[in-house]
C-alpha atoms as a PDB file:
ATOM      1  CA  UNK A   1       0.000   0.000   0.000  1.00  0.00           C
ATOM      2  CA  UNK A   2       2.924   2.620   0.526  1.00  0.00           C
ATOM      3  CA  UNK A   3       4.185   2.145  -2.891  1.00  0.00           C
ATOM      4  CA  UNK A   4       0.627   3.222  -3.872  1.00  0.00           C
ATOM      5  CA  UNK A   5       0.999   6.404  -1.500  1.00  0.00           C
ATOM      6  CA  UNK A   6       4.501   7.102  -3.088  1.00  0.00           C
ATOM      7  CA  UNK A   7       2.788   6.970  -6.958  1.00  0.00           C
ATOM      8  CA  UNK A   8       0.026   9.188  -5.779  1.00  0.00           C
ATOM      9  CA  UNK A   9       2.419  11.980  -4.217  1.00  0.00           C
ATOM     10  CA  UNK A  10       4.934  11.865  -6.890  1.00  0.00           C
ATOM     11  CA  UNK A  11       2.046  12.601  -9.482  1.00  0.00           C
ATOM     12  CA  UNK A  12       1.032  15.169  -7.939  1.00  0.00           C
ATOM     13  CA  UNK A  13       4.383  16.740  -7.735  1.00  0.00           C
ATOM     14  CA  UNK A  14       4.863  15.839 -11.100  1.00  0.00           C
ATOM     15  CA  UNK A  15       1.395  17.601 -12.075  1.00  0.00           C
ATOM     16  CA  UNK A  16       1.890  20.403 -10.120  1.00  0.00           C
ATOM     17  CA  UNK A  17       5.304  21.054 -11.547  1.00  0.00           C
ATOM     18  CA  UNK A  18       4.326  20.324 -15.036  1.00  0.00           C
ATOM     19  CA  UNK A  19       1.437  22.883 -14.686  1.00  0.00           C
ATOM     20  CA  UNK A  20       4.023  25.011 -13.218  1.00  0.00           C
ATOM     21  CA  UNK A  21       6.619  24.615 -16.117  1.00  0.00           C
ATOM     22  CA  UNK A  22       4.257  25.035 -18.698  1.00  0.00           C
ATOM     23  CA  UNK A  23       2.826  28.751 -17.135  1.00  0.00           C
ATOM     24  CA  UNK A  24       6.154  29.877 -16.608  1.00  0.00           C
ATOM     25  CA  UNK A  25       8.579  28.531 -19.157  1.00  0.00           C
ATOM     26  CA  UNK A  26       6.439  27.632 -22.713  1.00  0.00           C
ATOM     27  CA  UNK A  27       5.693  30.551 -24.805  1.00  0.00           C
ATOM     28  CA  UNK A  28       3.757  28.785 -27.516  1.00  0.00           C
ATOM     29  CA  UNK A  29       0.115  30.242 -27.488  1.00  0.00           C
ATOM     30  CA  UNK A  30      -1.145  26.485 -28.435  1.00  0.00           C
ATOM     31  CA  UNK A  31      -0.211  25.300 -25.042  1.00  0.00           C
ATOM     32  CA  UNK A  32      -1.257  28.121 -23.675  1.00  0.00           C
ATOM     33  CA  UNK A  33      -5.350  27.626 -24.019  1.00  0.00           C
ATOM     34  CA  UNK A  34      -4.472  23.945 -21.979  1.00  0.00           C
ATOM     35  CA  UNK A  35      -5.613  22.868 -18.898  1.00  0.00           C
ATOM     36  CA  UNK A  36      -3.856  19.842 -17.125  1.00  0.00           C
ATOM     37  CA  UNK A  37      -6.505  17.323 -15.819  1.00  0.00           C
ATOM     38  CA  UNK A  38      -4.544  14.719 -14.219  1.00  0.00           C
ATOM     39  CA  UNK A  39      -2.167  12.526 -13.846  1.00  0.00           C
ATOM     40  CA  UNK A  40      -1.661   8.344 -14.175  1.00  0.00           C
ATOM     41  CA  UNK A  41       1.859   7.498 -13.131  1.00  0.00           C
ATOM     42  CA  UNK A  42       3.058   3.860 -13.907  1.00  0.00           C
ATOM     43  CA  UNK A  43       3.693   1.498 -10.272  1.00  0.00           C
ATOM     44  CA  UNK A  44       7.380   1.633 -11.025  1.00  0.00           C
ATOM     45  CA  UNK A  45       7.259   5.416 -12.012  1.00  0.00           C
ATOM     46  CA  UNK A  46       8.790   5.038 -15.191  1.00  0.00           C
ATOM     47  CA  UNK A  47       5.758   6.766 -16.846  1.00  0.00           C
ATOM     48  CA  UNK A  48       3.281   9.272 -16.588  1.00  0.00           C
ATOM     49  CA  UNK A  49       0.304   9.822 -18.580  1.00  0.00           C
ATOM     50  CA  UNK A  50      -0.511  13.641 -18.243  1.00  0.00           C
ATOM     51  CA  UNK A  51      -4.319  14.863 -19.426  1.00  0.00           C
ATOM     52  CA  UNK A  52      -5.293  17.643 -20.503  1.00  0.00           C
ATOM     53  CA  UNK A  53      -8.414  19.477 -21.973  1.00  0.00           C
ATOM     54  CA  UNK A  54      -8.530  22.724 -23.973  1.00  0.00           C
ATOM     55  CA  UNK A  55     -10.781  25.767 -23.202  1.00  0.00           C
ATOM     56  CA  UNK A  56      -9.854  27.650 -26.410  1.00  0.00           C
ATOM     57  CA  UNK A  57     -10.910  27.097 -30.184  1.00  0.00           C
ATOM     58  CA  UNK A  58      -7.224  25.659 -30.791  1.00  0.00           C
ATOM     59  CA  UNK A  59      -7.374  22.362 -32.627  1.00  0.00           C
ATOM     60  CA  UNK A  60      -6.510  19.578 -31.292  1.00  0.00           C
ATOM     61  CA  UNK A  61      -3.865  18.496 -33.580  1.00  0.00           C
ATOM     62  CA  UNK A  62      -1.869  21.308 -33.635  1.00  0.00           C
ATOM     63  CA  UNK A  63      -2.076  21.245 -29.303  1.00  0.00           C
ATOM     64  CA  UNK A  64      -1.013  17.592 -29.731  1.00  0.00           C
ATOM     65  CA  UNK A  65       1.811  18.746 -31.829  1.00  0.00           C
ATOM     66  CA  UNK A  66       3.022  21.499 -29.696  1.00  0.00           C
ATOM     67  CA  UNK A  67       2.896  19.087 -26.535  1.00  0.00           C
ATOM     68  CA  UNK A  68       4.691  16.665 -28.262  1.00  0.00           C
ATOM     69  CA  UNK A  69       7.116  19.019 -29.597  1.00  0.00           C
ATOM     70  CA  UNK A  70       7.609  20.490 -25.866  1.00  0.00           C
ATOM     71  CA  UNK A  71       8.093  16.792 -23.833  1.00  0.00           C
ATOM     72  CA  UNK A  72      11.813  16.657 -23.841  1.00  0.00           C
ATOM     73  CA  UNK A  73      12.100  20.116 -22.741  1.00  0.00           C
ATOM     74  CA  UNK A  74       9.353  19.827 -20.270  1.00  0.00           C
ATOM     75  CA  UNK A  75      11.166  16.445 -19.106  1.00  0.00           C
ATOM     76  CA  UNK A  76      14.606  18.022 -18.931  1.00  0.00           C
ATOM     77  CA  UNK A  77      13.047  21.081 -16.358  1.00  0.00           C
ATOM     78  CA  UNK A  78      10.992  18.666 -14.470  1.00  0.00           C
ATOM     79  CA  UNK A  79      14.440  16.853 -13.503  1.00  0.00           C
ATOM     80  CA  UNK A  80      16.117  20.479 -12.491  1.00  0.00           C
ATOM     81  CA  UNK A  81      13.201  20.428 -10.048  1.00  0.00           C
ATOM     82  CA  UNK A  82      12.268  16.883  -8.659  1.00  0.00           C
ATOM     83  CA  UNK A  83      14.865  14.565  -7.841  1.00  0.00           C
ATOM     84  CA  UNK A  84      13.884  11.280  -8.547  1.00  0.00           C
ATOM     85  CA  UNK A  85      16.088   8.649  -9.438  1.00  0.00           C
ATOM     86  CA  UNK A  86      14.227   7.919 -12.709  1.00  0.00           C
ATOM     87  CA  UNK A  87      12.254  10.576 -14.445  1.00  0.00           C
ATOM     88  CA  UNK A  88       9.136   9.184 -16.131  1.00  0.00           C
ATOM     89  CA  UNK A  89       8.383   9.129 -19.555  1.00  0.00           C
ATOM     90  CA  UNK A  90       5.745  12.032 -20.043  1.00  0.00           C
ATOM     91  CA  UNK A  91       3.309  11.188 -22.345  1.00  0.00           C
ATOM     92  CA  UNK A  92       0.254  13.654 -23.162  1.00  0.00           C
ATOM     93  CA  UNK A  93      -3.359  12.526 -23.568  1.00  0.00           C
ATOM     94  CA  UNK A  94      -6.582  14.283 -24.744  1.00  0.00           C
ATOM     95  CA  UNK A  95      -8.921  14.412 -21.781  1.00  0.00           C
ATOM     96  CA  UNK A  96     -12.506  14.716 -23.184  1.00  0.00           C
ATOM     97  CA  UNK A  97     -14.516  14.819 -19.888  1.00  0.00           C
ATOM     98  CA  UNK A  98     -14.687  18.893 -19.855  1.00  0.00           C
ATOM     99  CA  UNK A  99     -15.770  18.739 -23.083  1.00  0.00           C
ATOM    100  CA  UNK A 100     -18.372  16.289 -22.984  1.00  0.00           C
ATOM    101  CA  UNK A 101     -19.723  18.387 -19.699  1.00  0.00           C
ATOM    102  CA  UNK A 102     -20.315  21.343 -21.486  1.00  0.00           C
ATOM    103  CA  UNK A 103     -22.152  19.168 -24.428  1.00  0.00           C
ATOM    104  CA  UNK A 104     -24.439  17.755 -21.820  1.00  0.00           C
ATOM    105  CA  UNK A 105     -24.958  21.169 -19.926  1.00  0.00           C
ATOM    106  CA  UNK A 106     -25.901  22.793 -23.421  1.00  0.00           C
ATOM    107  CA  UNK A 107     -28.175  19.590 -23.877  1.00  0.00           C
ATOM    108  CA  UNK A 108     -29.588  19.919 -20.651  1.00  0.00           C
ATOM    109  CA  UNK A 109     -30.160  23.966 -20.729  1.00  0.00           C
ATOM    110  CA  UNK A 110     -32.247  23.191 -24.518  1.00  0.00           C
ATOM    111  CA  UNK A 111     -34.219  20.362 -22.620  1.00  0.00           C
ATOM    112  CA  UNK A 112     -35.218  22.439 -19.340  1.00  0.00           C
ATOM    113  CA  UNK A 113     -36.000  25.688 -22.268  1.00  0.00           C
ATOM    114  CA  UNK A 114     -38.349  23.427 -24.531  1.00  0.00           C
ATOM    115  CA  UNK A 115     -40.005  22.130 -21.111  1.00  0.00           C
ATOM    116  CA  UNK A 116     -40.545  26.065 -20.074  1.00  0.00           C
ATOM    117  CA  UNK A 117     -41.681  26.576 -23.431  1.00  0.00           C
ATOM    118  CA  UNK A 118     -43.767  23.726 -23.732  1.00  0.00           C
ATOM    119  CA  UNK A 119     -45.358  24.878 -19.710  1.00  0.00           C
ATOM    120  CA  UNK A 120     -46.345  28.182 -20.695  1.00  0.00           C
ATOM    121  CA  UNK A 121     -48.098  26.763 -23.784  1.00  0.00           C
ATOM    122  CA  UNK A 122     -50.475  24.956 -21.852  1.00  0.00           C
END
């Protein structure tokens, strides 16, 4: 159970610093309109899957890009900061959950409108 404990703390750190690096250091106005999610960080701690959403109208692709395009510098800051004696492999991942929360709020505000509607009708 305390290697569990360990994985948890050290993705947060990781998160926290990755936020962090990405405010401070990253002047690329595609990474700029992210948000960072979470965090799933391998048992061993050889990887970390970072999500992300995006609150802009940036596509996707050329946020995946960037990203990609920013991991090795990303990975090479994160070890100035954290000593660990590996540093994980960062991967980036699309987290779709905001998104699909707004699609159901916006479904949800048209149903409760066409029931008003539909109330003062009768």
């Amino acid at each position: 159970m305390l290697a569990g404990k360990r994985s948890v703390r050290v993705g947060d750190l990781i998160l926290r610093e990755i936020a962090s690096i990405l405010l401070e250091k990253i002047n690329d106005p595609r990474i700029k309109s992210i948000s960072l999610t979470g965090i799933s960080l391998s048992r061993d701690l050889k990887m970390a899957k970072i999500y992300y959403s995006v609150g802009g109208e940036m596509s996707l692709n050329k946020i995946r890009t960037a990203l990609e395009k920013a991991t090795g510098f990303i990975k090479r800051e994160l070890g100035k900061r954290i000593s660990l004696k590996y540093m994980p492999e960062i991967k980036f991942y699309y987290d779709s959950s905001v998104s699909t929360g707004i699609y159901m709020d916006k479904l949800f505000d048209t149903l409760h409108l066409r029931d008003d509607i539909e109330d003062d009708t009768k």
